[in-house]
N, C-alpha and C. Protein backbone atom coordinates (compact mmCIF):
# COMPACT_ATOMS: atom_id res chain seq x y z
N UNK A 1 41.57 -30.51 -81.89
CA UNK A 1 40.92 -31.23 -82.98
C UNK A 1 41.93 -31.96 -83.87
N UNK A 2 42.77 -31.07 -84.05
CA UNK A 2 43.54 -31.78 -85.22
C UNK A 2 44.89 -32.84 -84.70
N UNK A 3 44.89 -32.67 -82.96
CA UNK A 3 45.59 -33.93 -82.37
C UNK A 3 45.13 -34.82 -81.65
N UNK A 4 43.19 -35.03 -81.88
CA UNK A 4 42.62 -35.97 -82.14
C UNK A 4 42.44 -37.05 -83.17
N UNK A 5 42.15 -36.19 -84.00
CA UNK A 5 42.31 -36.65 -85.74
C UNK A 5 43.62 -37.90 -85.89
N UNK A 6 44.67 -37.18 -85.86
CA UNK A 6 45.94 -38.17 -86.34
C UNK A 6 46.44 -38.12 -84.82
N UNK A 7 45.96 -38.73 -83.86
CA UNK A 7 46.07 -39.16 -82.14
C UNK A 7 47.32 -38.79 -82.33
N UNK A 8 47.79 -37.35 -82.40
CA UNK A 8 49.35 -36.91 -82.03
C UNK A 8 49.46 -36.22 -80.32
N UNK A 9 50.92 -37.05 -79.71
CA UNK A 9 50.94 -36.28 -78.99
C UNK A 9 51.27 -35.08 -78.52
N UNK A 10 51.72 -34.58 -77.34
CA UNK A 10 51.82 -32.73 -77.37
C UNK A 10 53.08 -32.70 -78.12
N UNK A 11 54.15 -33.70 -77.42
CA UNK A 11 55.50 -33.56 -77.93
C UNK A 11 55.47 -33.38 -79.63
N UNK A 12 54.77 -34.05 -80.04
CA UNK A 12 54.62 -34.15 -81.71
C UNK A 12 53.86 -33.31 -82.54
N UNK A 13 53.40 -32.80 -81.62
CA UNK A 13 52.43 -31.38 -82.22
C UNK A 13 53.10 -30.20 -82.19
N UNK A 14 54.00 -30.45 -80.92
CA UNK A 14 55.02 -29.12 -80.78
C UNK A 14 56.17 -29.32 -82.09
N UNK A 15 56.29 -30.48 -82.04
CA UNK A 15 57.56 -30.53 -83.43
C UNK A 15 56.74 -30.27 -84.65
N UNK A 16 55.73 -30.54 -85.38
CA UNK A 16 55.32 -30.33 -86.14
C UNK A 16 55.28 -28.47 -86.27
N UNK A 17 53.94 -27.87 -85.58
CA UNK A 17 54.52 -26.58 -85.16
C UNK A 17 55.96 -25.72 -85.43
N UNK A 18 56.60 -26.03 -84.64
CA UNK A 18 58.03 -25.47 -84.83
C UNK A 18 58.54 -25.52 -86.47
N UNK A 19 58.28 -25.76 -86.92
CA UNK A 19 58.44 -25.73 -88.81
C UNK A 19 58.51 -24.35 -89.14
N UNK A 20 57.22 -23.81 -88.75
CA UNK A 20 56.84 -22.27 -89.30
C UNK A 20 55.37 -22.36 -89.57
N UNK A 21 55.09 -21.54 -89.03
CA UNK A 21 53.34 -21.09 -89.57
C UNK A 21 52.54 -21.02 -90.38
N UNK A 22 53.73 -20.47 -91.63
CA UNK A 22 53.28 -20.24 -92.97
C UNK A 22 53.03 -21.31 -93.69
N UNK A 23 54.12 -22.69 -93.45
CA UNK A 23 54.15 -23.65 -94.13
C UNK A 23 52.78 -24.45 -94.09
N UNK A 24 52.04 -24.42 -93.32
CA UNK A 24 50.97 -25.23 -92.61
C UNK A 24 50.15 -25.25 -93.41
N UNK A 25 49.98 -23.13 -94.02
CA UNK A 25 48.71 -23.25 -95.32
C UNK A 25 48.92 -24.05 -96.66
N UNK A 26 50.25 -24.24 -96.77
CA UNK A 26 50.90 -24.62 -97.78
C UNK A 26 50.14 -26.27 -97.62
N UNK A 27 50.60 -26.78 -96.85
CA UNK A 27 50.42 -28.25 -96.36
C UNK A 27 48.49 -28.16 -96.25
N UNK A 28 47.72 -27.56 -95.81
CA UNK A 28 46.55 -27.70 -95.89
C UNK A 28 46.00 -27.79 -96.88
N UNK A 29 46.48 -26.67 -98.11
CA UNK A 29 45.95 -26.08 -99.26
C UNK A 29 45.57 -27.45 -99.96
N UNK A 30 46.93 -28.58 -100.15
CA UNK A 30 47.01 -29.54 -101.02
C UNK A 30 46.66 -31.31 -100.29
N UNK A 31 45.66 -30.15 -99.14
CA UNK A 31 45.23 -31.49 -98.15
C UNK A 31 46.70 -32.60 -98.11
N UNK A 32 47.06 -31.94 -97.06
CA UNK A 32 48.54 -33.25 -96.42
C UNK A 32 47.75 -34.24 -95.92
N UNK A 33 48.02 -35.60 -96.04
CA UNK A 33 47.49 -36.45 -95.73
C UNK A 33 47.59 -36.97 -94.37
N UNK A 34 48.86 -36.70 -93.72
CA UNK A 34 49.67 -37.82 -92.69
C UNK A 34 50.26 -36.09 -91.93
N UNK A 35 50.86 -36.31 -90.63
CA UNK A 35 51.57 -35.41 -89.90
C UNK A 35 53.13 -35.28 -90.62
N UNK A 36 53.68 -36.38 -91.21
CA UNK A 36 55.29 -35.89 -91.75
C UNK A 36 55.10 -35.40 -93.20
N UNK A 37 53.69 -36.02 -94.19
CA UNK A 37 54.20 -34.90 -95.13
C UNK A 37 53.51 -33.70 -94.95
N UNK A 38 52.67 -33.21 -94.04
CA UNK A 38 52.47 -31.95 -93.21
C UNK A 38 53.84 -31.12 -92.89
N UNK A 39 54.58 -31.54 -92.09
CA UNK A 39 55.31 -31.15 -91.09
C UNK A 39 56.52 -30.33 -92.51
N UNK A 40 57.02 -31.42 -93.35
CA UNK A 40 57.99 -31.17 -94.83
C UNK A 40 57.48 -29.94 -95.47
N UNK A 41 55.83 -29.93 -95.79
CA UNK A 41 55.51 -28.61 -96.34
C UNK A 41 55.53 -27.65 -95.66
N UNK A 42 55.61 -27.94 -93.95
CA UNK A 42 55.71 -26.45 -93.42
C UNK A 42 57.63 -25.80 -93.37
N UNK A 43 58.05 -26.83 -93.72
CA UNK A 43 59.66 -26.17 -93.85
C UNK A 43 60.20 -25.81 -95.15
N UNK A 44 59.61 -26.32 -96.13
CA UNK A 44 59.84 -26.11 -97.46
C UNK A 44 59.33 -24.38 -97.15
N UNK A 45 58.25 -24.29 -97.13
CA UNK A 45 57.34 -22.91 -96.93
C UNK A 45 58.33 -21.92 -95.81
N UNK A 46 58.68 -22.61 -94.70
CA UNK A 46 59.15 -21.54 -93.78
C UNK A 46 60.96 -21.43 -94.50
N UNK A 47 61.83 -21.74 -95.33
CA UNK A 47 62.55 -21.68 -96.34
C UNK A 47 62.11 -19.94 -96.91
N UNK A 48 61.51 -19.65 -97.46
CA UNK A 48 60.72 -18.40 -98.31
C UNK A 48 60.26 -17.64 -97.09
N UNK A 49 60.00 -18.09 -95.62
CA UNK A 49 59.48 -17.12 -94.91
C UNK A 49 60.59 -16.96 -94.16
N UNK A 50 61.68 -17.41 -94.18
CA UNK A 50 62.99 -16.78 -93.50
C UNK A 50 63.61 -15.38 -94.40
N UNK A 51 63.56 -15.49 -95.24
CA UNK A 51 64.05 -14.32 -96.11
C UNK A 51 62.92 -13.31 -96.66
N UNK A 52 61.37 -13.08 -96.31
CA UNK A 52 60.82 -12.45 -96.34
C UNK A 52 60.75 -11.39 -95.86
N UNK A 53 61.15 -11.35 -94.14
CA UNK A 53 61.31 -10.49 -93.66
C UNK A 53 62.22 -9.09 -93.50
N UNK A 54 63.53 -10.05 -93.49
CA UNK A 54 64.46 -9.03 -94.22
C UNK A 54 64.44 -8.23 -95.60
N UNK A 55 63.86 -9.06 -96.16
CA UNK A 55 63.85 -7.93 -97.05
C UNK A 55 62.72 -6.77 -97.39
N UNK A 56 61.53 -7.14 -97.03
CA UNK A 56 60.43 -6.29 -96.66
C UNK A 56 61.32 -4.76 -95.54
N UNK A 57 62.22 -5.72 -94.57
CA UNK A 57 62.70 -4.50 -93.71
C UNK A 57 63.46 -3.56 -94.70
N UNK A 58 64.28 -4.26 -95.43
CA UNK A 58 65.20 -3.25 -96.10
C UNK A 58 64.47 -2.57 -97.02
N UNK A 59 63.25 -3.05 -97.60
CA UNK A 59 62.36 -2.34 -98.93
C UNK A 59 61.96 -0.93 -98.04
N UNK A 60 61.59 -1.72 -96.96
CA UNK A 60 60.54 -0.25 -96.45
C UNK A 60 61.44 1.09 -95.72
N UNK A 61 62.43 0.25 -95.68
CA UNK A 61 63.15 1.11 -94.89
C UNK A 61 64.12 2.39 -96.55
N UNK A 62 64.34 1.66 -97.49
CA UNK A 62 64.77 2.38 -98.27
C UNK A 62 63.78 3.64 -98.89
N UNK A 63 62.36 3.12 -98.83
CA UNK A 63 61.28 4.19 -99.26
C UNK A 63 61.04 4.99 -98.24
N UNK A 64 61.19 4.47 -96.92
CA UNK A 64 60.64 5.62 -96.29
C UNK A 64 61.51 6.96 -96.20
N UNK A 65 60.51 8.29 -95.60
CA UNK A 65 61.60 8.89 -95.37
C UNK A 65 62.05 9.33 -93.88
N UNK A 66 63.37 9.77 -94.53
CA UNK A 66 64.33 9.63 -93.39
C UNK A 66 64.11 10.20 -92.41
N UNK A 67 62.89 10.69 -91.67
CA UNK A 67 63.25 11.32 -90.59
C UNK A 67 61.97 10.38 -89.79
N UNK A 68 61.10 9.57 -90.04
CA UNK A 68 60.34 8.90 -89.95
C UNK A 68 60.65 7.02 -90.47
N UNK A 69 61.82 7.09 -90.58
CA UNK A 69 62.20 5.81 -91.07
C UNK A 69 62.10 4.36 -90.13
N UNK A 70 62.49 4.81 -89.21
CA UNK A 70 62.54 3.98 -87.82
C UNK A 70 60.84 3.71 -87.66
N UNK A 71 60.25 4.77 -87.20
CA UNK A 71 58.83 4.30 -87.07
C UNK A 71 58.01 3.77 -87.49
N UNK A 72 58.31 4.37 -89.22
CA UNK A 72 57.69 2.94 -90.06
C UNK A 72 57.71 1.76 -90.25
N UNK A 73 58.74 1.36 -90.00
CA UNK A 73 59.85 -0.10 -89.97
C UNK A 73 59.00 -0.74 -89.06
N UNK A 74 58.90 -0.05 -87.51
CA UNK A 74 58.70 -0.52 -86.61
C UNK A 74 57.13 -0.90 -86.50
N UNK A 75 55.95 0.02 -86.96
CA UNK A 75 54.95 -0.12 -86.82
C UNK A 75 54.40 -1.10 -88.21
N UNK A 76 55.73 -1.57 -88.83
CA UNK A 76 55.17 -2.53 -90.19
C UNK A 76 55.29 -3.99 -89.42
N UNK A 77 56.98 -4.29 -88.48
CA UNK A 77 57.10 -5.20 -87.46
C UNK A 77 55.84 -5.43 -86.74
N UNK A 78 55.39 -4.56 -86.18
CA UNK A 78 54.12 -4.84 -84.93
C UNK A 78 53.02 -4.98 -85.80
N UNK A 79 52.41 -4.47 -86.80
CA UNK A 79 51.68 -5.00 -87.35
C UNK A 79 51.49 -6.69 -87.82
N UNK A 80 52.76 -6.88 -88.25
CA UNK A 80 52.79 -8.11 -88.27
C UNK A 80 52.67 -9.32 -87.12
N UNK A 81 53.22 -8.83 -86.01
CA UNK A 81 52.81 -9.64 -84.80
C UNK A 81 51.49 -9.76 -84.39
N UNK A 82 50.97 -8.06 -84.64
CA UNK A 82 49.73 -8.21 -84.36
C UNK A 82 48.33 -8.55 -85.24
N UNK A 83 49.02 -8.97 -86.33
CA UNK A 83 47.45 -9.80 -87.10
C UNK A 83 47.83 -11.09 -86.89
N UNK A 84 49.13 -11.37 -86.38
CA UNK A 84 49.62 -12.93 -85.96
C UNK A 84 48.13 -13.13 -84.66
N UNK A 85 48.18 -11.88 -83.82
CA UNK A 85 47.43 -12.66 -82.52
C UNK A 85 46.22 -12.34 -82.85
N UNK A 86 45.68 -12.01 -83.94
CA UNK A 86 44.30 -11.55 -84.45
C UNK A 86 43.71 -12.68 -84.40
N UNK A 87 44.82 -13.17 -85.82
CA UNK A 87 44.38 -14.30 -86.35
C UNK A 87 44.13 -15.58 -85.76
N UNK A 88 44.79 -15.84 -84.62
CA UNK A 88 44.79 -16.92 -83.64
C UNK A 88 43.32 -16.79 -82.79
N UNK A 89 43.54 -15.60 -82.38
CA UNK A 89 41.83 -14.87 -81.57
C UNK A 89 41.04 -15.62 -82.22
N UNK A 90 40.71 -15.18 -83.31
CA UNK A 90 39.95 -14.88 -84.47
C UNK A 90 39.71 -17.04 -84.93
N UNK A 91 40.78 -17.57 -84.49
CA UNK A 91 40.56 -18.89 -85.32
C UNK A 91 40.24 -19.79 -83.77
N UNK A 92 40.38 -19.77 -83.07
CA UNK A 92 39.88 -19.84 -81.68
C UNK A 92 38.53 -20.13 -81.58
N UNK A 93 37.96 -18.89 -82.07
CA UNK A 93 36.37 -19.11 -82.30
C UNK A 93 35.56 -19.81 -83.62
N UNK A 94 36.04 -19.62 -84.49
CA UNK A 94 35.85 -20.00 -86.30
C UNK A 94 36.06 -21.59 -86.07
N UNK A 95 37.15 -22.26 -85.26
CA UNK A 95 37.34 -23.56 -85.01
C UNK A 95 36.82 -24.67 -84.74
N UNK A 96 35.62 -23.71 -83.60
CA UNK A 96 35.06 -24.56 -83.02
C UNK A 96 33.72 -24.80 -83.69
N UNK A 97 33.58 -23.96 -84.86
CA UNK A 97 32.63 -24.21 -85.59
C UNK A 97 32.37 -24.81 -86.89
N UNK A 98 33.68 -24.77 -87.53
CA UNK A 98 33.91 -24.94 -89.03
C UNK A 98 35.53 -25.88 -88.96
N UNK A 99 35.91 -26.28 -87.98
CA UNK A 99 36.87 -27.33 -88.16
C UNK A 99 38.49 -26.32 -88.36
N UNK A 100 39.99 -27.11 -87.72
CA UNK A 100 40.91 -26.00 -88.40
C UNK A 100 41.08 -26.04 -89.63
N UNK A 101 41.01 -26.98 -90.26
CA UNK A 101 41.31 -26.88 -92.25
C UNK A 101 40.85 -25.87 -92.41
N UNK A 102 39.36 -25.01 -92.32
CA UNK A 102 39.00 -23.85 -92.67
C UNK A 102 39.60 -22.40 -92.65
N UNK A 103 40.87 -22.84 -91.39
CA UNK A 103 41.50 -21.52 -91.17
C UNK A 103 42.53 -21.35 -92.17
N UNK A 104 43.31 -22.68 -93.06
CA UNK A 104 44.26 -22.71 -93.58
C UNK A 104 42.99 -21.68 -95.40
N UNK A 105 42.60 -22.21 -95.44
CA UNK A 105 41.60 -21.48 -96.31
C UNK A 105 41.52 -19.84 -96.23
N UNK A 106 41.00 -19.89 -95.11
CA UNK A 106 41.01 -18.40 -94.63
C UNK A 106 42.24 -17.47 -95.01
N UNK A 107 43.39 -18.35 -94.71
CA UNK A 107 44.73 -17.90 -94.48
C UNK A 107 45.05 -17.51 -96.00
N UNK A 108 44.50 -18.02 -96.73
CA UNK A 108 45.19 -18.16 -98.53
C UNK A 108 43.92 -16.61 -99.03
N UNK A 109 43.41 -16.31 -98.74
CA UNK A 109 42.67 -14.93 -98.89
C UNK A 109 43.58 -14.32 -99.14
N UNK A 110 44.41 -13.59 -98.59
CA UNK A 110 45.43 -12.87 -99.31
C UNK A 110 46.04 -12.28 -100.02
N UNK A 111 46.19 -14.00 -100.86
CA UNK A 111 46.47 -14.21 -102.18
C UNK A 111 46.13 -13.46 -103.21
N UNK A 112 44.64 -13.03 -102.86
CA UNK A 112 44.13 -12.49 -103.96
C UNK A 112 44.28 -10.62 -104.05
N UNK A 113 45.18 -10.69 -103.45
CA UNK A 113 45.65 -9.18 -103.27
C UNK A 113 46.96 -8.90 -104.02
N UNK A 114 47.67 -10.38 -103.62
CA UNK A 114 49.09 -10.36 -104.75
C UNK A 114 49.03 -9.33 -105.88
N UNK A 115 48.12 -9.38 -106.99
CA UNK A 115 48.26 -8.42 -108.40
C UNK A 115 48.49 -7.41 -107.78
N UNK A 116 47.71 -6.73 -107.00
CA UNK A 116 47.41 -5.36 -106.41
C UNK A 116 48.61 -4.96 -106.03
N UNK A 117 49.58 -5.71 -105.40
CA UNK A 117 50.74 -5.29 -104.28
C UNK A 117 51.89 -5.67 -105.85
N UNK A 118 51.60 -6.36 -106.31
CA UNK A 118 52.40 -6.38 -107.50
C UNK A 118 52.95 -5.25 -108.49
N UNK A 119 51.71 -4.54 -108.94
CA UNK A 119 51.64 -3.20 -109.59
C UNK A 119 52.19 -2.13 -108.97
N UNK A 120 51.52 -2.11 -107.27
CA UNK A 120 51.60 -0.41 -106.43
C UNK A 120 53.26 -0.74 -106.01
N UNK A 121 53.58 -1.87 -105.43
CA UNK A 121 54.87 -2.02 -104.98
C UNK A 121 56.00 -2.18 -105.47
N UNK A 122 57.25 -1.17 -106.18
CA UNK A 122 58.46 -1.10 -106.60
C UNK A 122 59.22 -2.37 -106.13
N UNK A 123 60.40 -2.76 -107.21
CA UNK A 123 61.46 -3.25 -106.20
C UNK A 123 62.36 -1.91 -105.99
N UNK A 124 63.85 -2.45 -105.35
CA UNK A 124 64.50 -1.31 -104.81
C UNK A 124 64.86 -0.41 -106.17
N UNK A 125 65.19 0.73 -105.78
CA UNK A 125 65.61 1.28 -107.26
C UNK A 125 66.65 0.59 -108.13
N UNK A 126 67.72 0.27 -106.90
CA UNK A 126 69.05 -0.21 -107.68
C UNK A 126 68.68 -1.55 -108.31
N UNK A 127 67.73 -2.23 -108.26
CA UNK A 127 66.75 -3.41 -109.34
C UNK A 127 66.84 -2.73 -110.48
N UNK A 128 66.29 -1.50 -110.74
CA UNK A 128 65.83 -0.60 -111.92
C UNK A 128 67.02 0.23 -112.65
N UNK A 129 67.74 0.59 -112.01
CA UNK A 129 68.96 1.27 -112.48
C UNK A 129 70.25 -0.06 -113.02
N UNK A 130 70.38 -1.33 -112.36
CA UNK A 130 71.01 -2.26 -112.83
C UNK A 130 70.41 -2.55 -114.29
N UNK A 131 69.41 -2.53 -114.50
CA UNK A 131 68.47 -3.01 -115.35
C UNK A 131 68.06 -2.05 -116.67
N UNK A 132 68.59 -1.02 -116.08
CA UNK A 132 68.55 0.70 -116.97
C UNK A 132 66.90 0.59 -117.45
N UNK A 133 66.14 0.73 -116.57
CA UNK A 133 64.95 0.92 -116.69
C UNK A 133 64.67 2.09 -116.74
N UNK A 134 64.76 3.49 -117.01
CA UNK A 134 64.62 4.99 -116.76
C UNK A 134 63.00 5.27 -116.39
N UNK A 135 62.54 4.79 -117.85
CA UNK A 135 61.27 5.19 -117.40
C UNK A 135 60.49 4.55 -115.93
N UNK A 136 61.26 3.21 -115.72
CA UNK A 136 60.36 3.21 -114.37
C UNK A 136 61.19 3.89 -113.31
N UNK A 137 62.31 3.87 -112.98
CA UNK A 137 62.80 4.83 -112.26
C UNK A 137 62.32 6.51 -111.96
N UNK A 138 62.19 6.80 -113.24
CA UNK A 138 61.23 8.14 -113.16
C UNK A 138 59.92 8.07 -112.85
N UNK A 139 59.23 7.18 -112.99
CA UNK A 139 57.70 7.45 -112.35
C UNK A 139 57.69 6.93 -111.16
N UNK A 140 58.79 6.22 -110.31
CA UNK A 140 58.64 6.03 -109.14
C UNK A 140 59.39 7.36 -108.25
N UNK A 141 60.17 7.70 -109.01
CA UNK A 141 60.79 9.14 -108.08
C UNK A 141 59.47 10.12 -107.93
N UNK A 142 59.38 10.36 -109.35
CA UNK A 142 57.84 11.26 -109.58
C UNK A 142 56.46 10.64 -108.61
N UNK A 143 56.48 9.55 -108.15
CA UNK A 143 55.36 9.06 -107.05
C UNK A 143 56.00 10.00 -105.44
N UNK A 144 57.48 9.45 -105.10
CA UNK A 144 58.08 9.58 -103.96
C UNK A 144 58.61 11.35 -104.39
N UNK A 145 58.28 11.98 -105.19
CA UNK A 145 58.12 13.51 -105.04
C UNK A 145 58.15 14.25 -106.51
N UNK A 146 56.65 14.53 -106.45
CA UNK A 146 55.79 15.28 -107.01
C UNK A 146 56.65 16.19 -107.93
N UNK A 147 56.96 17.10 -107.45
CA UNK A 147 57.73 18.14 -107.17
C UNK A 147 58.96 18.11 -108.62
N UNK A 148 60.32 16.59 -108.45
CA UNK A 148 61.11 16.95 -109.13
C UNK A 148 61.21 16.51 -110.44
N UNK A 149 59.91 15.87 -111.29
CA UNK A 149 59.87 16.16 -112.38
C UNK A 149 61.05 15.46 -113.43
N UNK A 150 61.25 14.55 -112.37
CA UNK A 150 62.01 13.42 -113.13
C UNK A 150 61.65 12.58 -114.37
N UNK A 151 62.49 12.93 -115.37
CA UNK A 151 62.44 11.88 -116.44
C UNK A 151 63.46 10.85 -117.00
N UNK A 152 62.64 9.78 -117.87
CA UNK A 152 63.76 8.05 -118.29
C UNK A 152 64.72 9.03 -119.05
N UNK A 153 65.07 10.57 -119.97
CA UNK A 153 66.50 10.24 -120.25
C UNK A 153 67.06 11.03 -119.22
N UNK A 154 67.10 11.36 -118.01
CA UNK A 154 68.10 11.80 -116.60
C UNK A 154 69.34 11.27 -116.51
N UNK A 155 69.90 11.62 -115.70
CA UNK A 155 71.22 10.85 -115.78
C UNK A 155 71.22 9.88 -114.57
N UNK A 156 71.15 8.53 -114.91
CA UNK A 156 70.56 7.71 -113.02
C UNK A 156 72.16 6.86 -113.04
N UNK A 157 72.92 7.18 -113.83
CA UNK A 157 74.53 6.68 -113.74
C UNK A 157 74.76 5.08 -114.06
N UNK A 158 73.92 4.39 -114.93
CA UNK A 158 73.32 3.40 -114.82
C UNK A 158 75.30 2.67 -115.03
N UNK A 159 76.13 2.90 -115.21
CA UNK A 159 77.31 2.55 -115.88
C UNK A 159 77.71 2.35 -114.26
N UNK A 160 77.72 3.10 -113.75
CA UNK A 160 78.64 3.34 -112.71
C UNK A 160 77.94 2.16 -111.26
N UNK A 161 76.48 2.17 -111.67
CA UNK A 161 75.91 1.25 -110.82
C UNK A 161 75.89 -0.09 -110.93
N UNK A 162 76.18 -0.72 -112.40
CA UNK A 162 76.24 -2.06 -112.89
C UNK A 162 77.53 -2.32 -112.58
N UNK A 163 78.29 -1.32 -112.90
CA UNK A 163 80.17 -2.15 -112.37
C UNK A 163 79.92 -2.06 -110.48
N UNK A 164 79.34 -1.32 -110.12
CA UNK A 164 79.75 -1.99 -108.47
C UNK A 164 78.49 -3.00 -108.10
N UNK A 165 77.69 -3.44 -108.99
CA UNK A 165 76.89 -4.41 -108.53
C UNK A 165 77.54 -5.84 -109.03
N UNK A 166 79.28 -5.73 -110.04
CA UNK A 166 79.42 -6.78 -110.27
C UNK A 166 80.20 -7.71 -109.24
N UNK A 167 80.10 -9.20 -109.20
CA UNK A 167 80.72 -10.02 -108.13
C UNK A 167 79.94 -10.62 -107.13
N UNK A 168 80.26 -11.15 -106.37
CA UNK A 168 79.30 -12.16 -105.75
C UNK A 168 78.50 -11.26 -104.81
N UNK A 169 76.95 -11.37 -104.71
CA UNK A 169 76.17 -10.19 -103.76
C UNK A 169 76.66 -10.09 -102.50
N UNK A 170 76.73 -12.08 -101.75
CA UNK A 170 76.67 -11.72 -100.45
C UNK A 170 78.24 -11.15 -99.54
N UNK A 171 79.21 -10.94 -100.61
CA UNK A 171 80.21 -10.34 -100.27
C UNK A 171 80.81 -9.41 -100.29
N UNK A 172 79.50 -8.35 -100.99
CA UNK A 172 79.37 -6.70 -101.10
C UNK A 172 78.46 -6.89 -99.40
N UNK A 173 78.30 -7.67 -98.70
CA UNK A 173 77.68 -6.93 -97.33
C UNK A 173 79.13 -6.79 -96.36
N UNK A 174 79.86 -7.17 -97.14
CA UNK A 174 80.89 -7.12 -95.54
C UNK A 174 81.93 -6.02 -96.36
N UNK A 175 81.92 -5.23 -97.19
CA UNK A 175 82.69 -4.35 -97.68
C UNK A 175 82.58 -2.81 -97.12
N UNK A 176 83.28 -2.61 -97.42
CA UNK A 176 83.26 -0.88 -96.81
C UNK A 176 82.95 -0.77 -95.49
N UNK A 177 84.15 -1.72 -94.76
CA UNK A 177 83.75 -1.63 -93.51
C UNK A 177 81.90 -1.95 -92.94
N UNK A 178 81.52 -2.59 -93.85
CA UNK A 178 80.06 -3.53 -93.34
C UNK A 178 79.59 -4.17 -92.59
N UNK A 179 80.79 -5.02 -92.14
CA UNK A 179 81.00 -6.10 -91.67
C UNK A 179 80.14 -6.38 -90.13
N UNK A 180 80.60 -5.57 -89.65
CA UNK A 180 79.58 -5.28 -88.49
C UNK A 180 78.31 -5.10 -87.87
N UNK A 181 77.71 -4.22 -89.09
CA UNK A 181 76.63 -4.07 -89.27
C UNK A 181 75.85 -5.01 -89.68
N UNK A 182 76.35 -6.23 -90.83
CA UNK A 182 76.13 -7.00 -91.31
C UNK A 182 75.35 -8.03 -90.56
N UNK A 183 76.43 -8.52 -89.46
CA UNK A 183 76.12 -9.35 -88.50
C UNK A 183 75.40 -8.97 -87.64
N UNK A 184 75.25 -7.52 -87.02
CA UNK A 184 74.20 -7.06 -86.10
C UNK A 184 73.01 -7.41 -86.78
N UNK A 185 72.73 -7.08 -87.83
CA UNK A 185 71.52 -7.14 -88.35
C UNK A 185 70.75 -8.47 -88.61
N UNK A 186 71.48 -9.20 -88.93
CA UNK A 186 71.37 -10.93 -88.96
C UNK A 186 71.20 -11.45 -87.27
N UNK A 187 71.77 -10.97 -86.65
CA UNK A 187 71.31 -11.29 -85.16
C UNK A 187 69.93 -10.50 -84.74
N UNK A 188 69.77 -9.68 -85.15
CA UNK A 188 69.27 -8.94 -85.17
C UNK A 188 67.46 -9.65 -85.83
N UNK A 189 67.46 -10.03 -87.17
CA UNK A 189 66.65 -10.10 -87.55
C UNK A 189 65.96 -11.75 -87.00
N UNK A 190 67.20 -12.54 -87.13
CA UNK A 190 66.88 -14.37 -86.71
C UNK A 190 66.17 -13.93 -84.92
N UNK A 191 66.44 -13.15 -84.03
CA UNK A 191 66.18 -12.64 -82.74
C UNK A 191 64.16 -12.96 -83.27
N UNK A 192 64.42 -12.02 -83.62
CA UNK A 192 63.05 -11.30 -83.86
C UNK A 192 62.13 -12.08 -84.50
N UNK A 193 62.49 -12.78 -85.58
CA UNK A 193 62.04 -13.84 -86.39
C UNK A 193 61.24 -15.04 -85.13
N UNK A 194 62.62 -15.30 -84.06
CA UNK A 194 62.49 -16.45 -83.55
C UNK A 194 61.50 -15.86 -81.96
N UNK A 195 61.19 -15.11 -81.70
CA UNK A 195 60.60 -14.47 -80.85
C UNK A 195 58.92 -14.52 -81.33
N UNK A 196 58.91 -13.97 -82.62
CA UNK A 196 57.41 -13.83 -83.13
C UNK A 196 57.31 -15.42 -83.16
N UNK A 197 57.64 -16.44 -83.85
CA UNK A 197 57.19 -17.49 -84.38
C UNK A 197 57.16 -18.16 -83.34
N UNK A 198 58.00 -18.46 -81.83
CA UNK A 198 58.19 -18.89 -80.81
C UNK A 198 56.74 -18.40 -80.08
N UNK A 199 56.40 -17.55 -79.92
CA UNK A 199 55.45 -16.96 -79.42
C UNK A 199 53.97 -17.85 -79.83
N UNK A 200 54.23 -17.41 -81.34
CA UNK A 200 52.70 -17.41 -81.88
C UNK A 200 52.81 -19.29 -82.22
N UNK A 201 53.70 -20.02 -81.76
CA UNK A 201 53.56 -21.57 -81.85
C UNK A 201 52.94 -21.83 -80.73
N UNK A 202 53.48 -21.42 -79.55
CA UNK A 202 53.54 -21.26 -78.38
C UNK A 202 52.00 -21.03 -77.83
């Protein structure tokens, strides 16, 4: 339908595509007029969806616990692939009835969950301890265990955590012997990134 509309061919549908997925709702939302300023909002957008992931990995992976850490990670990954092929299923049929603009609609639902995930969802602690937040530090320990009865005047070392958070961030990843890890993980994550989005363009 929509490479009837603006008579694009495959080659040009595939480049458009290749942007990122996310960008598309972006570009629908504010009705794109033409395929290139389409194509601009889906890279502006996939910009914010390159660094989403990683850090969702590192959030979840810091809350979970450790003996179950891996599995969570992993079944948060597959979840995500798999409302990717839901949603495609799912717009497959909706398409042929209600046009694709409707799916970019569909897609912005979400949104309205933001507050919700806003409130229940912490950033990392060391956000809160840079920041000498106590009291929220303590009601998020007190969420992640009942039990120890943590309170804002504790001792969370807030001195000792602001001097090693000082200096440029991305050059505390290659310290303490990091370095390695660093880069695994960046291969690691662009792999995976480019596998799901390759797929679900595809």
């Amino acid at each position: 339908m929509m490479m009837e509309e603006w008579n694009l061919t495959p080659v040009e549908a595939g480049g458009i595509a290749s942007y990122s997925l996310f960008g598309m709702m972006v570009g629908a939302l504010i009705f794109a007029p033409n395929p290139a300023f389409f194509s601009v909002m889906r890279f502006i957008a996939a910009l914010g969806m390159g660094g989403l992931m990683p850090n969702v990995i590192s959030l979840m992976a810091e809350y979970s616990p450790k003996k179950n850490k891996v599995l969570i990670v992993s079944a948060m990954y597959c979840g995500y692939s798999i409302g990717s092929i839901l949603a495609s299923l799912i717009g497959m049929y909706v398409m042929e009835q209600l046009g694709w603009r409707v799916l970019y609609w569909i897609g912005a639902l979400p949104l309205l969950a933001l507050p919700f995930f806003m409130k229940q969802f912490p950033e990392s602690l060391s956000y809160y301890v840079i920041r000498k937040q106590g009291a929220k530090i303590a009601g998020i320990l007190n969420r992640i265990d009942p039990d120890g009865d943590y309170k804002e005047s504790d001792d969370y070392e807030f001195a000792k955590v602001q001097e090693r958070a000082k200096g440029f961030p991305v050059k505390k990843l290659f310290e303490n012997k990091r370095t390695l890890s660093t880069f695994a993980f960046w291969i690691a994550a662009f792999n995976c990134l480019l596998m799901v989005y390759g797929l679900n363009t595809w």
